[in-house]
N, C-alpha and C. Protein backbone atom coordinates (compact mmCIF):
# COMPACT_ATOMS: atom_id res chain seq x y z
N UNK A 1 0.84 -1.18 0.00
CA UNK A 1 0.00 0.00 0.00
C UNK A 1 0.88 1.23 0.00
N UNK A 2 0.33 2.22 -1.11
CA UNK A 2 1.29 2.99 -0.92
C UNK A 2 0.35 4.38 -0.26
N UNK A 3 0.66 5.51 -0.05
CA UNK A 3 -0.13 6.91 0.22
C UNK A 3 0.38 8.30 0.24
N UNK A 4 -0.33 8.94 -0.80
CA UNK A 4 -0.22 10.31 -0.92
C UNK A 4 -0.46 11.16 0.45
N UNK A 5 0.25 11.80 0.99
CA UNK A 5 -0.12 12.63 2.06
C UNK A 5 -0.22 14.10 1.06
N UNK A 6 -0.62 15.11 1.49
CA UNK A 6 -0.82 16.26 1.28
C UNK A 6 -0.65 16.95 2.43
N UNK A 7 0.69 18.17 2.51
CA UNK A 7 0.83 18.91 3.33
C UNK A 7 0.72 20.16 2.83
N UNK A 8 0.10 21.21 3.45
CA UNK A 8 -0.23 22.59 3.06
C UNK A 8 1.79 23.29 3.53
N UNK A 9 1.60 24.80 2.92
CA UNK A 9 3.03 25.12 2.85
C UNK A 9 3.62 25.44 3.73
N UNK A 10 3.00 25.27 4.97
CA UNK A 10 3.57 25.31 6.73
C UNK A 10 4.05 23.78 6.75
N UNK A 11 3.97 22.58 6.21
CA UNK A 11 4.32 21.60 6.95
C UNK A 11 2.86 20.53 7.22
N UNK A 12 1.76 21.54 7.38
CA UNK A 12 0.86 20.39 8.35
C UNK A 12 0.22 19.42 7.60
N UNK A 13 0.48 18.41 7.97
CA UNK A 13 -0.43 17.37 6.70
C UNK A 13 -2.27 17.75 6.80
N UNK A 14 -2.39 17.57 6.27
CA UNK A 14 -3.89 18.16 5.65
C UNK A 14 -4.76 17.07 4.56
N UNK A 15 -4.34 15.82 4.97
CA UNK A 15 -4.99 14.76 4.37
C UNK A 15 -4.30 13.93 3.55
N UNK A 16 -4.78 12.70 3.21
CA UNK A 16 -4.27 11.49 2.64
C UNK A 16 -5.10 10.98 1.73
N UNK A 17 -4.72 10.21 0.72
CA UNK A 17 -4.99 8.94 -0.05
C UNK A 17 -4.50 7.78 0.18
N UNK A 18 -4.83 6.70 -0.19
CA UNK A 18 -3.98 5.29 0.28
C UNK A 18 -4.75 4.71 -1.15
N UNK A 19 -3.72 3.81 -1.29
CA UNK A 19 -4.08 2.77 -2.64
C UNK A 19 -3.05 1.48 -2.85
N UNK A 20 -3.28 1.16 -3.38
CA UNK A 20 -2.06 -0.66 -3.68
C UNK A 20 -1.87 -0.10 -4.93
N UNK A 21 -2.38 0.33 -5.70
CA UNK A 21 -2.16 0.68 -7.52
C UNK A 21 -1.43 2.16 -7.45
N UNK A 22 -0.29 1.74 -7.96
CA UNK A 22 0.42 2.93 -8.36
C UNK A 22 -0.18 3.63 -9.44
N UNK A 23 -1.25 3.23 -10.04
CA UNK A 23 -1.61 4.06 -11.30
C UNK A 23 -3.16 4.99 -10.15
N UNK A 24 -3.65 4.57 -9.76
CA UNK A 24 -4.41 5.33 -8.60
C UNK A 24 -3.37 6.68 -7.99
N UNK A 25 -2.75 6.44 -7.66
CA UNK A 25 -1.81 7.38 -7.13
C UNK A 25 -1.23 8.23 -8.01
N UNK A 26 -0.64 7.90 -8.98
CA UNK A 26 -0.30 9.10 -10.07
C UNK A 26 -1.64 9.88 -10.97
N UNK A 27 -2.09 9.16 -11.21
CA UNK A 27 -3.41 9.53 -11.29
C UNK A 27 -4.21 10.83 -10.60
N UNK A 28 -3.94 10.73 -9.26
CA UNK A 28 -4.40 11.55 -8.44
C UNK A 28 -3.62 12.99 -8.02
N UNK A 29 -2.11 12.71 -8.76
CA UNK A 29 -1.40 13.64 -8.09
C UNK A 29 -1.08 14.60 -9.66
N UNK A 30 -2.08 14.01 -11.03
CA UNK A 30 -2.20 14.49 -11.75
C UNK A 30 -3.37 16.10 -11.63
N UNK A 31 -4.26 15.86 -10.40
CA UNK A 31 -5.21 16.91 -10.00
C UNK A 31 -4.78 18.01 -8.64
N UNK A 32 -2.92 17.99 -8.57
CA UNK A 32 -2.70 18.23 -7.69
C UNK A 32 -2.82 19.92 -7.45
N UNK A 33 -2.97 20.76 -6.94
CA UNK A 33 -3.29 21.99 -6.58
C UNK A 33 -1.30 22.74 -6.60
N UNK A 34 -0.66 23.87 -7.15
CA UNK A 34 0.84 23.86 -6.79
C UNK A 34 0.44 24.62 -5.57
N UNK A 35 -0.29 25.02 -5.16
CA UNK A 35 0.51 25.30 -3.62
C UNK A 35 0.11 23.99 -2.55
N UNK A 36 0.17 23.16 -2.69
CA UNK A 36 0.42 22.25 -1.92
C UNK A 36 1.49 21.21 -2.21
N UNK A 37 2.16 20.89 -1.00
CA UNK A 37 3.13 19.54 -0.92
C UNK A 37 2.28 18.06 -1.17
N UNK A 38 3.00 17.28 -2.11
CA UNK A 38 2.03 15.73 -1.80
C UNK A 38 3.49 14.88 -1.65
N UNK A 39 3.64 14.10 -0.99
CA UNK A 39 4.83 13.23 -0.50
C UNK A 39 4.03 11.75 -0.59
N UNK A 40 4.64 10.79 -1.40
CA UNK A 40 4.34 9.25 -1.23
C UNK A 40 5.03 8.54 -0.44
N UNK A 41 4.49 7.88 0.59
CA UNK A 41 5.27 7.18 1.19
C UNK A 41 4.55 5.57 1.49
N UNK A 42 5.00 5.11 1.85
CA UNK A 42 4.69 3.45 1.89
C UNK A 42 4.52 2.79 3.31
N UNK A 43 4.43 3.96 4.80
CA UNK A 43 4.51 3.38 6.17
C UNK A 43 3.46 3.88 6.16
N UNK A 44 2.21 4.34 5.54
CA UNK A 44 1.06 5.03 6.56
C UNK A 44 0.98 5.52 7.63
N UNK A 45 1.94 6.04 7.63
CA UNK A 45 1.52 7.28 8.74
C UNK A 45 -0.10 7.42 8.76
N UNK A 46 -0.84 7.72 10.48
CA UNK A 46 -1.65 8.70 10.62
C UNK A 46 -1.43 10.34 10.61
N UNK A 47 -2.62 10.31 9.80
CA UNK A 47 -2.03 12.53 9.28
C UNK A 47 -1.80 13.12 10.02
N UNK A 48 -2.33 12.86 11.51
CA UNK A 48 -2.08 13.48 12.90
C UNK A 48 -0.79 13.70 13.08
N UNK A 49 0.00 12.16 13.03
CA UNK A 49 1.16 12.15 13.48
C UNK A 49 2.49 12.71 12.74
N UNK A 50 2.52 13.17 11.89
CA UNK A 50 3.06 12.97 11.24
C UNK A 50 3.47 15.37 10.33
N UNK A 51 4.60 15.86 10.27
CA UNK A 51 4.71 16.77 9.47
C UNK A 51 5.55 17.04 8.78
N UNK A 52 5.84 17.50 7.54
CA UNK A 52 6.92 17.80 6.47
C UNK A 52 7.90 18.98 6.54
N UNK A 53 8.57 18.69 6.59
CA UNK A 53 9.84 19.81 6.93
C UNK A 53 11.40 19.55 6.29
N UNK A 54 11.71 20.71 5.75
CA UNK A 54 13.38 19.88 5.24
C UNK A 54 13.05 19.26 4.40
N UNK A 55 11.92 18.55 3.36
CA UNK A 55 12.13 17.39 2.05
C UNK A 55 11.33 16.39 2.86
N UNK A 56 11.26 16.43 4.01
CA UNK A 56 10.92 14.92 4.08
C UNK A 56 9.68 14.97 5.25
N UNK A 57 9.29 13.86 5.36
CA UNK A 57 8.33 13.75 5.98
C UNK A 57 8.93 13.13 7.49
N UNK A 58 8.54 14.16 8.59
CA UNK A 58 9.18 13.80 10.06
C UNK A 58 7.92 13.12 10.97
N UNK A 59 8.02 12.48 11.96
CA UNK A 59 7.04 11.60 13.11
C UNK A 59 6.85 12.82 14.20
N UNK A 60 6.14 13.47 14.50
CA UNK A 60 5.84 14.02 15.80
C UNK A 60 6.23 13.17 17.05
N UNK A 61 6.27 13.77 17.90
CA UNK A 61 7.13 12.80 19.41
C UNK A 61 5.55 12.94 20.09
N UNK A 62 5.32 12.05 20.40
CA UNK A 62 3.97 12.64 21.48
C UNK A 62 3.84 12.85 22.41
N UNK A 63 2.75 13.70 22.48
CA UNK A 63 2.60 14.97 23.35
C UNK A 63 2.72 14.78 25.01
N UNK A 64 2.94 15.56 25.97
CA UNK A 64 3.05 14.78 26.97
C UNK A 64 2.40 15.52 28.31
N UNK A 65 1.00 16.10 27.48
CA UNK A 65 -0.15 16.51 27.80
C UNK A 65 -1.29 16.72 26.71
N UNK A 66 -2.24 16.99 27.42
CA UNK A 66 -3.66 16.74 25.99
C UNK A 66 -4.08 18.14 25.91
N UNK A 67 -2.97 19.12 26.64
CA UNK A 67 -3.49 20.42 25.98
C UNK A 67 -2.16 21.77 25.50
N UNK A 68 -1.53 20.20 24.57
CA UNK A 68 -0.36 20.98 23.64
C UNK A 68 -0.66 21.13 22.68
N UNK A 69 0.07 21.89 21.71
CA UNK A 69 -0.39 21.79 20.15
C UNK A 69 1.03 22.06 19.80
N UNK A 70 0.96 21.55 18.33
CA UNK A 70 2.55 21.16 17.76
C UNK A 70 2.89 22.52 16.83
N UNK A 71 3.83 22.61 17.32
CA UNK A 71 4.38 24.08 16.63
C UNK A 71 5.55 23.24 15.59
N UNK A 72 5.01 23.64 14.06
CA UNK A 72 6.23 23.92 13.13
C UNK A 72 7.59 23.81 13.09
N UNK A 73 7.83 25.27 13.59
CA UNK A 73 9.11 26.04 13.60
C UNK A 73 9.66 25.35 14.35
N UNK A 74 9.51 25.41 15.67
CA UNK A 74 10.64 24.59 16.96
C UNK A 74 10.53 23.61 17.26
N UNK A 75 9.26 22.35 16.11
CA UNK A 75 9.23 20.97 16.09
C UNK A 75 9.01 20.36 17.57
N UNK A 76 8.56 21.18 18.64
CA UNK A 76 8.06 20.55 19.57
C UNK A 76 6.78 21.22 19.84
N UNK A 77 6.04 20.43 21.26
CA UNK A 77 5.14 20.59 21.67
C UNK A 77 4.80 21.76 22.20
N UNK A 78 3.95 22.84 22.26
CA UNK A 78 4.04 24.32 23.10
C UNK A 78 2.59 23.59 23.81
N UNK A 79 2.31 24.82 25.26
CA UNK A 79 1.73 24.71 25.83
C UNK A 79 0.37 25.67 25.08
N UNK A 80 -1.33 24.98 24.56
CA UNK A 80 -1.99 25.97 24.69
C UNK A 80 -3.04 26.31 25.53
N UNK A 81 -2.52 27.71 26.35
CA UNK A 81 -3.36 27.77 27.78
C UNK A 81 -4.32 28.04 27.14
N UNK A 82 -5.23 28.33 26.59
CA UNK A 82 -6.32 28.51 26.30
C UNK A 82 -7.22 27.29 26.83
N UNK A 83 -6.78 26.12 26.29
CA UNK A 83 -7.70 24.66 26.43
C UNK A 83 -7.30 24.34 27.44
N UNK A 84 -6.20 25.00 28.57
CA UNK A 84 -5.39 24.35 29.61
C UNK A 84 -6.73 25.77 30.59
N UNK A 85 -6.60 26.71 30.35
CA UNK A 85 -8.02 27.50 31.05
C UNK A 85 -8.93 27.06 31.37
N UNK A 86 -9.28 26.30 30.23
CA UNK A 86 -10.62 25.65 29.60
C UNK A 86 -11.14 24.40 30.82
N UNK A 87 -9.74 23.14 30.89
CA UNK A 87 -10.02 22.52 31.70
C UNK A 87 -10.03 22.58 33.17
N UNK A 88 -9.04 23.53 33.49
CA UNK A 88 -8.96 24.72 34.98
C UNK A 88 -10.69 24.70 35.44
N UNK A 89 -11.44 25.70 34.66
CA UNK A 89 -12.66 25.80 35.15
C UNK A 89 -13.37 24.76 34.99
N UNK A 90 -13.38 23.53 34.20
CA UNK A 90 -14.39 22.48 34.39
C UNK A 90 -14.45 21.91 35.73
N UNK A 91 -12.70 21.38 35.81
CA UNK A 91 -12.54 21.08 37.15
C UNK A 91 -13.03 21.56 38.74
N UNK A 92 -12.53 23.21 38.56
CA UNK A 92 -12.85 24.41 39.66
C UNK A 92 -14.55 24.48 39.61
N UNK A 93 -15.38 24.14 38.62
CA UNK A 93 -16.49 24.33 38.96
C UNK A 93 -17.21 23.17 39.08
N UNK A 94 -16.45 21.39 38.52
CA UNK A 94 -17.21 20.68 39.17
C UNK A 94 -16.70 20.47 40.53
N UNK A 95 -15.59 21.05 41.00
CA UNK A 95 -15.53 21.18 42.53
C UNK A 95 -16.51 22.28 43.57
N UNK A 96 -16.73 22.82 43.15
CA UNK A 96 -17.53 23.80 43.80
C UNK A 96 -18.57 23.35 43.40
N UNK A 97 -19.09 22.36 42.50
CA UNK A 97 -20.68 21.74 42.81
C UNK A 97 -21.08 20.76 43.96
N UNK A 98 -19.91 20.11 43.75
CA UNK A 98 -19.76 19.02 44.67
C UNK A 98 -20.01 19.38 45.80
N UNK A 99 -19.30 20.69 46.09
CA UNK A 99 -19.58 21.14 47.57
C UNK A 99 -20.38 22.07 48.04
N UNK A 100 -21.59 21.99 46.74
CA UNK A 100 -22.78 23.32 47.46
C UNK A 100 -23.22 22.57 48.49
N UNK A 101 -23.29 21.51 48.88
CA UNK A 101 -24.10 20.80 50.23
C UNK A 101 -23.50 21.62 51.16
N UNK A 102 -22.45 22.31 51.52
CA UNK A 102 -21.85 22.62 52.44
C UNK A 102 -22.15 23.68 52.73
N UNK A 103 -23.17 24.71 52.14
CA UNK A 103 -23.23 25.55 52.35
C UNK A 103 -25.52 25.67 52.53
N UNK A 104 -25.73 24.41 52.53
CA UNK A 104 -26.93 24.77 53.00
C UNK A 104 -27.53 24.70 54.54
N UNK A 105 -28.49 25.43 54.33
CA UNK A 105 -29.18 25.99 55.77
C UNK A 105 -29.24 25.17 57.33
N UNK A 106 -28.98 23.45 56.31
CA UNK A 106 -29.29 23.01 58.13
C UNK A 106 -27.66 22.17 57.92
N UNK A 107 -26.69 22.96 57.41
CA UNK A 107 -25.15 22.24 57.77
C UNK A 107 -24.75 23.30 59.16
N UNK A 108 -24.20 22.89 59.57
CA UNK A 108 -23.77 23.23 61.16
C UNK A 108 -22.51 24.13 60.36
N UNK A 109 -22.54 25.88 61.29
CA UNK A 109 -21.76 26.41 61.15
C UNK A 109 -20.26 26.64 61.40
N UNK A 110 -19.76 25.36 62.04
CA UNK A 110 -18.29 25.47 61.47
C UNK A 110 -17.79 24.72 60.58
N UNK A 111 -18.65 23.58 60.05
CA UNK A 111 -18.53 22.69 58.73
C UNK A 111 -18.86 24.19 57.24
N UNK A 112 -19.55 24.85 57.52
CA UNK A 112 -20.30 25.43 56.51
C UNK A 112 -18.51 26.56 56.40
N UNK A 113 -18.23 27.07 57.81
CA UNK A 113 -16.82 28.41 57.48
C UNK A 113 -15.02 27.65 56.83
N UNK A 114 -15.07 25.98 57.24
CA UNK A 114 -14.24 25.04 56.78
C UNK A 114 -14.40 25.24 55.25
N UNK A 115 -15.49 24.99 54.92
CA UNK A 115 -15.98 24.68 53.23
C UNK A 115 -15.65 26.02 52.71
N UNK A 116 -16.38 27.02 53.28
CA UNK A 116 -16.44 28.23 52.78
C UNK A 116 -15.01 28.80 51.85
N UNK A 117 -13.75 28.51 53.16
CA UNK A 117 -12.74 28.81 52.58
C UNK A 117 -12.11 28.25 51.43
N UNK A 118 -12.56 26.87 51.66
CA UNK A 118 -12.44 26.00 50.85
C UNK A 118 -12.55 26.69 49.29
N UNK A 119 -14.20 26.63 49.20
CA UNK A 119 -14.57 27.29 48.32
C UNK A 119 -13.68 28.51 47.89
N UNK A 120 -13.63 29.36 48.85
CA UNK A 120 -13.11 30.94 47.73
C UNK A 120 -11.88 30.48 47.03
N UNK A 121 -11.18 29.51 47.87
CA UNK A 121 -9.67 28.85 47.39
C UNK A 121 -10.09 28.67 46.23
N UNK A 122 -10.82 28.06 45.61
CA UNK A 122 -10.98 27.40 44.23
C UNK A 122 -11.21 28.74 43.19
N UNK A 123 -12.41 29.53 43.63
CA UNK A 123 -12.81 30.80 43.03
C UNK A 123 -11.45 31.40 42.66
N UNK A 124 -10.65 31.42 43.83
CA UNK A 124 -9.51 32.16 43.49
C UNK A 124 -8.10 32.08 42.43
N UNK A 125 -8.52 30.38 42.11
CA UNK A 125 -7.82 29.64 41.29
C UNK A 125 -6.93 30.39 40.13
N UNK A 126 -7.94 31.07 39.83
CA UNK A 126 -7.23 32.14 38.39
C UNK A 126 -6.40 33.47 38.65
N UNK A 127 -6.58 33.68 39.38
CA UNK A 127 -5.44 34.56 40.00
C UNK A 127 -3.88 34.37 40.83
N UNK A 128 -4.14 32.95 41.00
CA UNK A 128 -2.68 32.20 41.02
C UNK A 128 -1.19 33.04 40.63
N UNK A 129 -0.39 33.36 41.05
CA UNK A 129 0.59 33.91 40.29
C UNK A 129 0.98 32.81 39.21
N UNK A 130 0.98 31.20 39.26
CA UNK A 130 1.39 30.30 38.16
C UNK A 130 0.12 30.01 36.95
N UNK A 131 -0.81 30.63 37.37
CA UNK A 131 -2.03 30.02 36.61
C UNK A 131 -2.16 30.92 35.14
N UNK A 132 -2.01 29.54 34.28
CA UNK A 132 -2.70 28.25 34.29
C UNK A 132 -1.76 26.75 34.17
N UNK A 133 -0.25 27.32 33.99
CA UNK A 133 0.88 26.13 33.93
C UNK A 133 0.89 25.71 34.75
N UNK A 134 0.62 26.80 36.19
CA UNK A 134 0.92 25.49 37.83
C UNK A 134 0.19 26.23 38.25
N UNK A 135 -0.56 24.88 38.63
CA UNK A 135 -2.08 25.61 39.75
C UNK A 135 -2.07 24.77 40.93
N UNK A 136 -1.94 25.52 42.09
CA UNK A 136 -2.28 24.93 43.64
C UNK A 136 -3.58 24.35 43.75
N UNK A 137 -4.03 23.13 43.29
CA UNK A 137 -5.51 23.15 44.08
C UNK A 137 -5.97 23.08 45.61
N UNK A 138 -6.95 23.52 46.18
CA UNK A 138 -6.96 23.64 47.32
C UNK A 138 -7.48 22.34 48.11
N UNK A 139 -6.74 22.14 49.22
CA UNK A 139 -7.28 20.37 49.62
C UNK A 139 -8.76 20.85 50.55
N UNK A 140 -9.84 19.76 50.41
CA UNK A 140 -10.75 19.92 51.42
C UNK A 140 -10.77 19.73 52.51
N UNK A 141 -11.60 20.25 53.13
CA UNK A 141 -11.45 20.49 54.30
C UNK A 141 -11.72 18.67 55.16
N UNK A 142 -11.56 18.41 56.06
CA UNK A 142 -12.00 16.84 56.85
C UNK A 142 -13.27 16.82 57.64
């Protein structure tokens, strides 16, 4: 099996063909667009994994978090806080659901001022001097 990858002119692969017939494949690279790269190669790569740089087609190293994205230029992983924000507050607010019990009318008031702090700790999450690369979470209270 062989396969056409198609990489746009940054590098990023941007889709594939696969075929056993070499006449399928030339064939196809007869409708090719010039601003795009098409590279044949014969390991199938997934398009994910995989970007063009220098002539050739390089393997991405993987990632060693689920909220990197692969930069080009310096061929490694960067951090994007945006989706790293993103999961900050899912977390911070399914913690603070968990613990609205703690704050209703018939919880005994020094369980309710324990939680309380608890709580703003989390609220306060984003104002961290490290946040969103290193975030203190706050432990609950016992």
């Amino acid at each position: 099996m062989k396969t056409i990858y198609k990489f746009n002119t940054a590098g990023s692969c941007i889709g594939r063909i696969s075929s056993t017939s070499e006449e399928d494949i030339f064939a196809n690279i007869e409708n090719i667009p010039s601003d795009k790269i098409y590279v044949i190669d014969e390991n199938n790569y997934s398009w994910e994994d995989i970007y063009y740089k220098n002539n050739s087609i390089k393997i991405k190293p993987l990632a060693t978090n689920n909220y990197s994205i692969w930069d080009i230029d310096t061929e490694q992983w960067l951090p994007d806080t945006d989706i790293l924000k993103s999961q900050i507050i899912v977390k911070r607010n399914q913690l603070l659901i968990a613990s609205d019990w703690t704050q209703l009318p018939d919880v005994p008031q020094i369980t309710k001022d324990k939680w309380a702090t608890y709580r703003q700790e989390l609220r306060d999450i984003t104002g961290q001097p490290g946040y969103p690369l290193n975030v203190v979470w706050p432990q609950q209270p016992q």
